[in-house]
Protein backbone atom coordinates (compact mmCIF):
# COMPACT_ATOMS: atom_id res chain seq x y z
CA UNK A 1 112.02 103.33 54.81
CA UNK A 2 109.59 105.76 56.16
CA UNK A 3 108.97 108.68 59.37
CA UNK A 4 105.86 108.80 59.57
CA UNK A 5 103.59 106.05 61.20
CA UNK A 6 101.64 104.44 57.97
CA UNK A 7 100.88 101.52 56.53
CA UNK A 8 103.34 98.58 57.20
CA UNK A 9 103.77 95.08 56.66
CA UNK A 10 104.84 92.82 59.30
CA UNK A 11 105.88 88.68 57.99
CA UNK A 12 105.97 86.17 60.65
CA UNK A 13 107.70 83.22 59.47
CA UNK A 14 108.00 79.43 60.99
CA UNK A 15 111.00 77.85 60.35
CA UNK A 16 111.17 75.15 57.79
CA UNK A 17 111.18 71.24 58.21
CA UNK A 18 114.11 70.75 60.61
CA UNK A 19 115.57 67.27 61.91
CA UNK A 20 114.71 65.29 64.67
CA UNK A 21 117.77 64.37 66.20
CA UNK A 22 117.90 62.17 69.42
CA UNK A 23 120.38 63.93 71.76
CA UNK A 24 120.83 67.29 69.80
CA UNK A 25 120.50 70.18 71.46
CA UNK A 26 117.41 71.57 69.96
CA UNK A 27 119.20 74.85 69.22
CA UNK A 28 121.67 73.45 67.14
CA UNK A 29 118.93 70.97 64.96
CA UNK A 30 119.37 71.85 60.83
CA UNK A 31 117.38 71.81 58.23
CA UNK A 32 116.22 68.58 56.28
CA UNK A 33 116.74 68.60 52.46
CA UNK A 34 112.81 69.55 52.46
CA UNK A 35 113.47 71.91 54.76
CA UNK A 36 115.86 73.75 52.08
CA UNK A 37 113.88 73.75 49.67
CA UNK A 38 110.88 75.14 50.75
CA UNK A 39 113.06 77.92 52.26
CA UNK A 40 114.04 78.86 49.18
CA UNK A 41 110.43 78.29 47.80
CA UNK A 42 109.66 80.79 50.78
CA UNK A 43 111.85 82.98 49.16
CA UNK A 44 110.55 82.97 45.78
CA UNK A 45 107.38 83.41 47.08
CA UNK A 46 108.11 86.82 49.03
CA UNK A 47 110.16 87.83 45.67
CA UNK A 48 107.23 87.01 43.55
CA UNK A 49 105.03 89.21 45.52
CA UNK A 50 106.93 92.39 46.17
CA UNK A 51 107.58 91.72 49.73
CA UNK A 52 111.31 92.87 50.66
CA UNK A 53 112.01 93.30 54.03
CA UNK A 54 113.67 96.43 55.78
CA UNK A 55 114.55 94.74 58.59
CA UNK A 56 114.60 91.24 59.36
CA UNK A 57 114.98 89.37 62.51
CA UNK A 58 115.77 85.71 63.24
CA UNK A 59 115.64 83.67 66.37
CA UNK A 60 119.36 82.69 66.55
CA UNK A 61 118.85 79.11 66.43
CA UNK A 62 120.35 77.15 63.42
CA UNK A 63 116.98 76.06 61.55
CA UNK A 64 115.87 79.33 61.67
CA UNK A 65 119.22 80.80 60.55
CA UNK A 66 119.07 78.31 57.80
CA UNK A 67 115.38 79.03 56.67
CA UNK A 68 116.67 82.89 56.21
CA UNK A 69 119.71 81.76 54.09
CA UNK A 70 117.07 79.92 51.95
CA UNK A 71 114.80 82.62 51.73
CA UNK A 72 117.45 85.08 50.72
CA UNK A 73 118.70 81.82 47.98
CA UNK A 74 115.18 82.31 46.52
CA UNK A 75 115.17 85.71 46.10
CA UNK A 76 113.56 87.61 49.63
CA UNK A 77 115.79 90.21 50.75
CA UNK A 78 116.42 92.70 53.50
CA UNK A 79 119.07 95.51 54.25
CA UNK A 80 119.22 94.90 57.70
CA UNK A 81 119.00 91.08 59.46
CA UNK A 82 119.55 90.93 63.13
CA UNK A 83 119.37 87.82 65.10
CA UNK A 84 117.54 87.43 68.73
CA UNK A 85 117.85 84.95 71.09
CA UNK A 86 114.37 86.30 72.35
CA UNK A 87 112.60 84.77 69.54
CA UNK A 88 113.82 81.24 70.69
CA UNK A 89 112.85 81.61 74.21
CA UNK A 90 110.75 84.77 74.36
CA UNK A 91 107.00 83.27 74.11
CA UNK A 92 104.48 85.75 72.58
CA UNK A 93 105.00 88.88 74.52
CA UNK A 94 108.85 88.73 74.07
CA UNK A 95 108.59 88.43 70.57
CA UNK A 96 105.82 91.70 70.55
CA UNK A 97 108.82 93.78 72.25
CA UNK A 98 111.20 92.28 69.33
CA UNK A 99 109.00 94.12 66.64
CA UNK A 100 108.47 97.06 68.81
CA UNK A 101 112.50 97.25 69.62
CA UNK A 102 113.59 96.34 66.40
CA UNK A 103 111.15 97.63 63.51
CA UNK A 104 112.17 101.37 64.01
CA UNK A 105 111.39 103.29 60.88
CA UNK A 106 111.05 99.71 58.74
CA UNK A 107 107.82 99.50 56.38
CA UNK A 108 108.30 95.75 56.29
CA UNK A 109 109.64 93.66 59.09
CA UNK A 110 110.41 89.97 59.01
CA UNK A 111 110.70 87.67 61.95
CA UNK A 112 111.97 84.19 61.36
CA UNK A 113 110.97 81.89 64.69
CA UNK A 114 109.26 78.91 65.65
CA UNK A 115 105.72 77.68 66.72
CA UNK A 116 103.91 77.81 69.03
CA UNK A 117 105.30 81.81 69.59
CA UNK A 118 104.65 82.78 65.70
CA UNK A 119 101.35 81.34 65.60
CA UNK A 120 100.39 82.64 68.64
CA UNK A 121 101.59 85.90 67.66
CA UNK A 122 99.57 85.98 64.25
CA UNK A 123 96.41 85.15 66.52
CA UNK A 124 97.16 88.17 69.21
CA UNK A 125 98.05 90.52 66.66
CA UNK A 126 95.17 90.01 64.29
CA UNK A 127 92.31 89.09 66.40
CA UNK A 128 90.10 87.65 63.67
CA UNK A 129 90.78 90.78 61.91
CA UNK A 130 91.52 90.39 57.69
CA UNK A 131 90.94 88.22 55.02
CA UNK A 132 88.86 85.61 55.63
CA UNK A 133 90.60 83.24 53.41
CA UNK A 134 93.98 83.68 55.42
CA UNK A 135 92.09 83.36 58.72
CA UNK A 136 90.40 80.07 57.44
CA UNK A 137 93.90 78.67 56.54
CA UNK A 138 95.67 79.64 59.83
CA UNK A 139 93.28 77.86 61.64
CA UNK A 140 94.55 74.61 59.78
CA UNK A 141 97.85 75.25 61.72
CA UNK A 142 101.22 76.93 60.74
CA UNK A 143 103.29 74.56 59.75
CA UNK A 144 106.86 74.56 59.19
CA UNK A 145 107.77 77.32 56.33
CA UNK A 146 104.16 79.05 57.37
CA UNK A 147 104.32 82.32 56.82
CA UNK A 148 101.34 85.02 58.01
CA UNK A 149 101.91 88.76 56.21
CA UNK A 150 100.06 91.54 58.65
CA UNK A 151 99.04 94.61 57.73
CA UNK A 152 99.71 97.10 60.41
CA UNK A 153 99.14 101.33 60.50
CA UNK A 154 101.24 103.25 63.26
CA UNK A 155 104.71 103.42 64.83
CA UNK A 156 106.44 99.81 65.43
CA UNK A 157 106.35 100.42 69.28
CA UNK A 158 102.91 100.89 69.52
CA UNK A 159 101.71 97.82 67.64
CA UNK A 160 99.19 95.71 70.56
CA UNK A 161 96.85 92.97 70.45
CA UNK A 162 94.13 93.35 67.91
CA UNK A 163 95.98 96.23 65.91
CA UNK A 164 96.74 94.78 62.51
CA UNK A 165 94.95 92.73 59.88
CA UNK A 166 95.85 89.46 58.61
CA UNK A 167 96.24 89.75 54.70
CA UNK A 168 97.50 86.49 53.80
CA UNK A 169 98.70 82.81 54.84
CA UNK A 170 101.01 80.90 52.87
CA UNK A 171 102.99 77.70 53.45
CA UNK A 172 105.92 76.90 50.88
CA UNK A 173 106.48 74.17 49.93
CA UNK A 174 109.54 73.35 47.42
């Protein structure tokens, strides 16, 4: 991890294919058997590409929970992994003050949440700004196991709207 403000790379993840259980609380819905593997496809995808998190942070709801556990199956890592309620119910600005409290000195920061907050967030952050090809994709939708990596120069609690660049789009699919 680094002191200085450079470049860093933020990875906003959707959850993966969860259940649709009548009468669940939707905090405690799981993962399908779809939903596993392309969490751990997720992972293997990260792994393939050299993107190991710092610092990690997951909405503490269990289909997000269980998308991390997959990732980490396929191979994406972290040294740190916090969980925050604020991801489930924080909408767009709460989960902007979840990077800015949590990143600290991290040159890659995961969050793990749910739509429509993570795609939302991709929007704000990037502002049209990046690769073309990952801006064409996004606007296809995020679906479950979507993942948007940002590019992003300066201190974690500084990062705004319209201050980072949209690299790449992916959606795993196992």
């Amino acid at each position: 991890m680094s002191t200085a403000a450079e470049d860093r790379t933020l990875i906003l993840v959707r959850h993966s294919k969860a259940e649709q259980v009548f009468g669940k609380p939707d905090h405690d819905r799981e993962l399908t058997d779809r939903g596993h593997r392309d969490a751990k496809a997720l992972g293997e995808w990260l792994h393939g590409h050299g993107l190991i998190c710092d610092v990690v942070v997951c909405s503490t709801s269990m289909r997000t929970r269980q998308t991390w556990e997959g990732i980490e199956a396929g191979g994406g890592g972290t040294e740190v992994i916090e969980y925050a309620r604020a991801i489930y119910s924080g909408g767009t600005h709460g989960l902007l003050q979840v990077i800015r409290d949590s990143g600290g000195e991290a040159d890659t920061l995961m969050l793990v949440g749910h739509n429509p907050g993570i795609a939302a967030l991709t929007s704000m952050l990037a502002d049209g700004k990046g690769s073309r090809e990952a801006h064409q994709a996004l606007a296809q939708g995020f679906p479950t196991s979507g993942t948007a990596v940002l590019r992003y120069s300066g201190h974690w609690g500084d990062i705004t709207d319209g201050s980072a660049v949209l690299d790449r789009f992916h959606i795993s699919r196992g």
